[in-house]
Protein backbone atom coordinates (compact mmCIF):
# COMPACT_ATOMS: atom_id res chain seq x y z
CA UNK A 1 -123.42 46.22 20.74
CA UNK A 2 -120.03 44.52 19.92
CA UNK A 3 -118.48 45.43 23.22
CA UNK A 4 -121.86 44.39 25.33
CA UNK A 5 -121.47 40.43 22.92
CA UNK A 6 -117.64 40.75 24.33
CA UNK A 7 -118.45 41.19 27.59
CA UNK A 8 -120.69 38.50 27.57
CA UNK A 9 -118.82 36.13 26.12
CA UNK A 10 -115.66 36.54 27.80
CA UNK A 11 -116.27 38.26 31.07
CA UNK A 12 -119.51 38.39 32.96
CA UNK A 13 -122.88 36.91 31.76
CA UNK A 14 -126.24 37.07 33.81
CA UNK A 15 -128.82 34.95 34.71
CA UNK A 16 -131.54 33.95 36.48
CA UNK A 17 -132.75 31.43 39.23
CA UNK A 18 -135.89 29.93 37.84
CA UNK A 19 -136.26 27.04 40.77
CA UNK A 20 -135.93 26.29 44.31
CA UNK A 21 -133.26 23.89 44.17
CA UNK A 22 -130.13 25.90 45.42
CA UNK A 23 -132.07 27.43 48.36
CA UNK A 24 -131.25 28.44 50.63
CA UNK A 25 -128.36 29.98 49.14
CA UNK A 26 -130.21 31.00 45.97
CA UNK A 27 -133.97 31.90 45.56
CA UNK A 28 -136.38 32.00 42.88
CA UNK A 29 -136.08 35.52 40.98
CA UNK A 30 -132.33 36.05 42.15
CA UNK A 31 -130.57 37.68 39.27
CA UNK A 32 -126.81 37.12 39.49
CA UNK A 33 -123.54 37.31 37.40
CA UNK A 34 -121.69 34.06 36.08
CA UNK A 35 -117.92 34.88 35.52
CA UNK A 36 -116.99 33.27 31.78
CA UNK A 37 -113.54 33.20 32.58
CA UNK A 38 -112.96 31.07 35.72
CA UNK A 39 -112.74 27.98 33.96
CA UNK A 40 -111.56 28.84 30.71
CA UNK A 41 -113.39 28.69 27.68
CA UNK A 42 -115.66 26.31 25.29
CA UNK A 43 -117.89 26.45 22.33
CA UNK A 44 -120.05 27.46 25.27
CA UNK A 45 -119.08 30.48 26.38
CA UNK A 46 -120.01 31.78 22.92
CA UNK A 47 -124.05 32.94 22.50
CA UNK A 48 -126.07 30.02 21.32
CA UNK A 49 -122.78 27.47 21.87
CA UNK A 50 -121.35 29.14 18.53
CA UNK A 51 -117.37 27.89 19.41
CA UNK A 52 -115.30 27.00 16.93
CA UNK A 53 -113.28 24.67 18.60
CA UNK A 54 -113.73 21.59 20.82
CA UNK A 55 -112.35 20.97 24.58
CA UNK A 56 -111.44 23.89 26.67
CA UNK A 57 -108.87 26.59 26.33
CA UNK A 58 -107.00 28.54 29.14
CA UNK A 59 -109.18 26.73 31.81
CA UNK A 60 -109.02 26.48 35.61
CA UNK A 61 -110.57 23.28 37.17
CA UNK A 62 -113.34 24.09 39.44
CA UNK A 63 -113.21 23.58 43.40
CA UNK A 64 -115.35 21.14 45.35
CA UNK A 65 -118.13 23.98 46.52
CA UNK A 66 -118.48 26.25 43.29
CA UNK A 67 -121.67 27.50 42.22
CA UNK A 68 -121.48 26.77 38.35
CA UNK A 69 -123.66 27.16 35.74
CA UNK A 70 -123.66 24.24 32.95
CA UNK A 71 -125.23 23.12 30.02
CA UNK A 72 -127.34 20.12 30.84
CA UNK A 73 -125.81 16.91 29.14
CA UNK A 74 -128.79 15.53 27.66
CA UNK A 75 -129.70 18.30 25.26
CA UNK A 76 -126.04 20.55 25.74
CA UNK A 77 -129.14 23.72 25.35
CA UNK A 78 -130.58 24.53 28.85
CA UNK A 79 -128.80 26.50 31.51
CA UNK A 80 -128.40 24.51 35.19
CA UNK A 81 -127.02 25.83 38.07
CA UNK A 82 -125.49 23.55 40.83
CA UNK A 83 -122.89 23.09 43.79
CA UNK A 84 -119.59 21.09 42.39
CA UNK A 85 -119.14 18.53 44.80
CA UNK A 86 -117.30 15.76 42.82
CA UNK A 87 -113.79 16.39 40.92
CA UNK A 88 -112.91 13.76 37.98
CA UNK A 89 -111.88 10.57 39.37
CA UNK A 90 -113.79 11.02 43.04
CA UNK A 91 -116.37 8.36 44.48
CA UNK A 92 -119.50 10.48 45.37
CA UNK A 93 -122.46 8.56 47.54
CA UNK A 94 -125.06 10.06 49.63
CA UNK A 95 -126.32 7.75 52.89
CA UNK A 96 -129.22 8.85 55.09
CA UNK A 97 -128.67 12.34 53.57
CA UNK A 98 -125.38 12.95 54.13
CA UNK A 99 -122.50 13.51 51.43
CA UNK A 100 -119.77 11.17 51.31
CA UNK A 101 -116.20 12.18 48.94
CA UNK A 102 -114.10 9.03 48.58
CA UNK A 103 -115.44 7.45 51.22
CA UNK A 104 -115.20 10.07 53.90
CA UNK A 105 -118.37 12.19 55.50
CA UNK A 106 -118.60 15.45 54.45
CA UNK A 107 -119.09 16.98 57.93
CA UNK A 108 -122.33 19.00 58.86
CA UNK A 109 -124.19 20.67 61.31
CA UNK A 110 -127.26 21.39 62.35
CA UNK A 111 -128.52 25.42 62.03
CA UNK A 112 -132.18 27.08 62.55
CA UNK A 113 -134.85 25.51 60.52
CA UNK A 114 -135.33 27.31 57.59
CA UNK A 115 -138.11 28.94 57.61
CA UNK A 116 -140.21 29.82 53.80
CA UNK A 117 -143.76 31.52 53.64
CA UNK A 118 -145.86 29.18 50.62
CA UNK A 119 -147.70 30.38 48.20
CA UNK A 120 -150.98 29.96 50.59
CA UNK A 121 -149.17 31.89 53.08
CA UNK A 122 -148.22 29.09 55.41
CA UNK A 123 -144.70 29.64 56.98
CA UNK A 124 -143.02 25.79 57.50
CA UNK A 125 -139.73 25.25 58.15
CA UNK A 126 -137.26 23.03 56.93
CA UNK A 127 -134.00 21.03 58.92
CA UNK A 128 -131.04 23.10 57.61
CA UNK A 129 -127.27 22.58 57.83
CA UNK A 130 -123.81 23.79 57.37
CA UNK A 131 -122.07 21.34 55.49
CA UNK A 132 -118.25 21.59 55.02
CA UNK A 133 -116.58 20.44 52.28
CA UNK A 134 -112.93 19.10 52.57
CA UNK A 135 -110.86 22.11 51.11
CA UNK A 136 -112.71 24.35 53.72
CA UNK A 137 -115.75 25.93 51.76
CA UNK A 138 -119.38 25.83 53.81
CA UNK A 139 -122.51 26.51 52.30
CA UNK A 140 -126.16 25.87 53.94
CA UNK A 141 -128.10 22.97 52.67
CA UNK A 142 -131.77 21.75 53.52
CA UNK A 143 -132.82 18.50 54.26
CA UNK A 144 -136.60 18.32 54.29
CA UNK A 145 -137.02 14.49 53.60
CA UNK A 146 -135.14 12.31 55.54
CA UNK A 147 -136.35 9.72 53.25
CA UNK A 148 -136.12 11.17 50.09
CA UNK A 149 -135.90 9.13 46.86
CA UNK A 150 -132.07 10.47 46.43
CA UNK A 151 -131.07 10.15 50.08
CA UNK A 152 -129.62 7.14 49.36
CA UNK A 153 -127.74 6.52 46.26
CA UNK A 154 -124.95 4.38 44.98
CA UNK A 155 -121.55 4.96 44.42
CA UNK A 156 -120.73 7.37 41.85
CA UNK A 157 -117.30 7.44 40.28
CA UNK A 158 -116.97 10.45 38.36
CA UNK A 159 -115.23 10.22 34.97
CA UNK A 160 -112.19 11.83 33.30
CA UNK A 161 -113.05 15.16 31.96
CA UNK A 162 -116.26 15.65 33.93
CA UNK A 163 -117.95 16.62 37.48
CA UNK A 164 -120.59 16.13 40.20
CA UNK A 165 -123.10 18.77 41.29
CA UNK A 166 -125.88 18.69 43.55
CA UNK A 167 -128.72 21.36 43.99
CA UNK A 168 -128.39 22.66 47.90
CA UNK A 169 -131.92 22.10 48.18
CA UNK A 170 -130.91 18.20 48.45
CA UNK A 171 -134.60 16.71 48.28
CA UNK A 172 -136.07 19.20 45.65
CA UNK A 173 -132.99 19.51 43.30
CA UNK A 174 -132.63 16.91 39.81
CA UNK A 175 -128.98 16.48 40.08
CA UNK A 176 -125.58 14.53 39.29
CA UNK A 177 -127.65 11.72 41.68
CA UNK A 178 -129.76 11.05 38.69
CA UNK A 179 -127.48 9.70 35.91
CA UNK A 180 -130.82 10.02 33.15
CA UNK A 181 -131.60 13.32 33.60
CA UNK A 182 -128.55 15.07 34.85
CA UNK A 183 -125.67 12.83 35.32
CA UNK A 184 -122.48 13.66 34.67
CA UNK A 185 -121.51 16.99 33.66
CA UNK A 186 -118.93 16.82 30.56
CA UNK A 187 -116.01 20.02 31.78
CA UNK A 188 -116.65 21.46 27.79
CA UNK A 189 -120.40 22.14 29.64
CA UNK A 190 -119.12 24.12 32.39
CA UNK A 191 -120.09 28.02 31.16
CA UNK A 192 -118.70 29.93 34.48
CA UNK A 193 -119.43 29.68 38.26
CA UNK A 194 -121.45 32.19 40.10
CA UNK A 195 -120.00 35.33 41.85
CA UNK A 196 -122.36 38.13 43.19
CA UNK A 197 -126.06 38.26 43.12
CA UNK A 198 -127.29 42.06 41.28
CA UNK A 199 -130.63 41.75 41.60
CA UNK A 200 -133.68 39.76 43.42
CA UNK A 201 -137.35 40.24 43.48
CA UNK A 202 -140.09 37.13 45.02
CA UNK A 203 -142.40 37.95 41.90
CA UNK A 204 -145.32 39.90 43.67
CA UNK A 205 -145.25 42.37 41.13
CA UNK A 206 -145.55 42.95 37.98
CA UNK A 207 -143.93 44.96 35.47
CA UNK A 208 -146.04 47.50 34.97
CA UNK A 209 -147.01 47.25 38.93
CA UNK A 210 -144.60 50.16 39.67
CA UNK A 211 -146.26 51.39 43.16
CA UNK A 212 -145.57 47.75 44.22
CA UNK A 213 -142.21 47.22 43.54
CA UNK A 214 -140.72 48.24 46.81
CA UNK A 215 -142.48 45.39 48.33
CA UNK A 216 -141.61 42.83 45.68
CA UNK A 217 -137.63 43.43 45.56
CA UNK A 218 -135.23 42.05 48.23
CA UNK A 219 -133.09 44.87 48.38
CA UNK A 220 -131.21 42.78 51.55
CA UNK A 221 -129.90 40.64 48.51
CA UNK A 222 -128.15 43.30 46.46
CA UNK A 223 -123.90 42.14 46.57
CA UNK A 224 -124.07 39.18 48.20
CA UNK A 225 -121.49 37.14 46.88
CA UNK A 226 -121.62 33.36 45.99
């Protein structure tokens, strides 16, 4: 028990994705591992934000392109999980759906739709990109609004001591873009970024389902890394 609260605490923690907003990258009932030590350590990286201390210790700033997981500002309780795109001190805007960093595009280009089955069955598809941040990390994102509420945004100069993420699911994700719900995320809130997915199933079974679980995991998941 001790050594599994260690662990935990100061290595590898898991968790799951509970919404669409970082896919295509990450889906609904993806189970991965968040490395606690990557950016040092808060109150937290303890269970239940236990610290006893302020600030961080022994941390490493993330990189524009991370996968973190966070504690959301407004209640410092609930686990998010977005893409750092803004360091302290950069301008952050988003015009006709495309990410600008101090002023300067954040190249993309255009991929396959991405294509999704609904929960009626329907398959759609969705504009997807490759988008290229300026330290060399790609990731897909999905644009399937191009005149979504947050496609257009004003400048955001990120503080001192804090960062900008947006969900890769740009028109389906509460992000950094909105200040009263996400905003700003504080580095203390920063619990570890995201390394390797264990585990993924799309929910068609249940527990106690057992002869459908080979249809309900996505064993093509297993490993990949984040």
């Amino acid at each position: 028990m001790i050594i599994a609260v260690l662990v935990r605490t100061f290595a590898y923690e898991p968790f799951n994705i509970p919404s669409g907003s970082m896919i295509p990258n990450l889906l609904v009932g993806d189970y991965l591992f968040v490395s606690k030590f990557s950016y040092g350590y808060s109150r937290y990286s303890f269970p239940y934000g236990f610290g006893v201390f302020d600030g961080r210790i022994w941390g490493t700033p993330p990189e524009r392109g991370d996968v973190a997981v966070f504690k959301l500002p407004r209640d410092n309780e609930t686990d998010y999980i977005k893409r750092i795109v803004g360091l302290p001190g950069d301008e952050i805007q988003v015009l006709g759906g495309v990410l600008y960093i101090n002023g300067q595009i954040v190249e993309r280009f255009r991929l396959d739709d991405y294509v999704y089955r609904d929960r009626f069955g329907n398959h759609n598809k969705v504009k997807q990109y490759l988008e290229n941040m300026p330290n060399g990390k790609s990731y897909r994102v999905l644009d399937s609004n191009p005149f979504g509420s947050l496609d257009n945004t004003p400048i955001y100069v990120v503080p001192q001591g804090h960062y900008f993420a947006m969900g890769d699911n740009r028109d389906n994700s509460s992000d950094s873009r909105v200040l009263q719900q996400v905003g700003y995320i504080p580095e203390e809130n920063l619990v570890g970024r995201a390394e390797i997915l264990f585990f993924s199933t799309n929910g068609s079974a249940r527990l106690w389902q057992v002869w459908r679980w080979p249809f309900s995991i996505r064993f093509l998941r297993f490993g990949n890394l984040l």
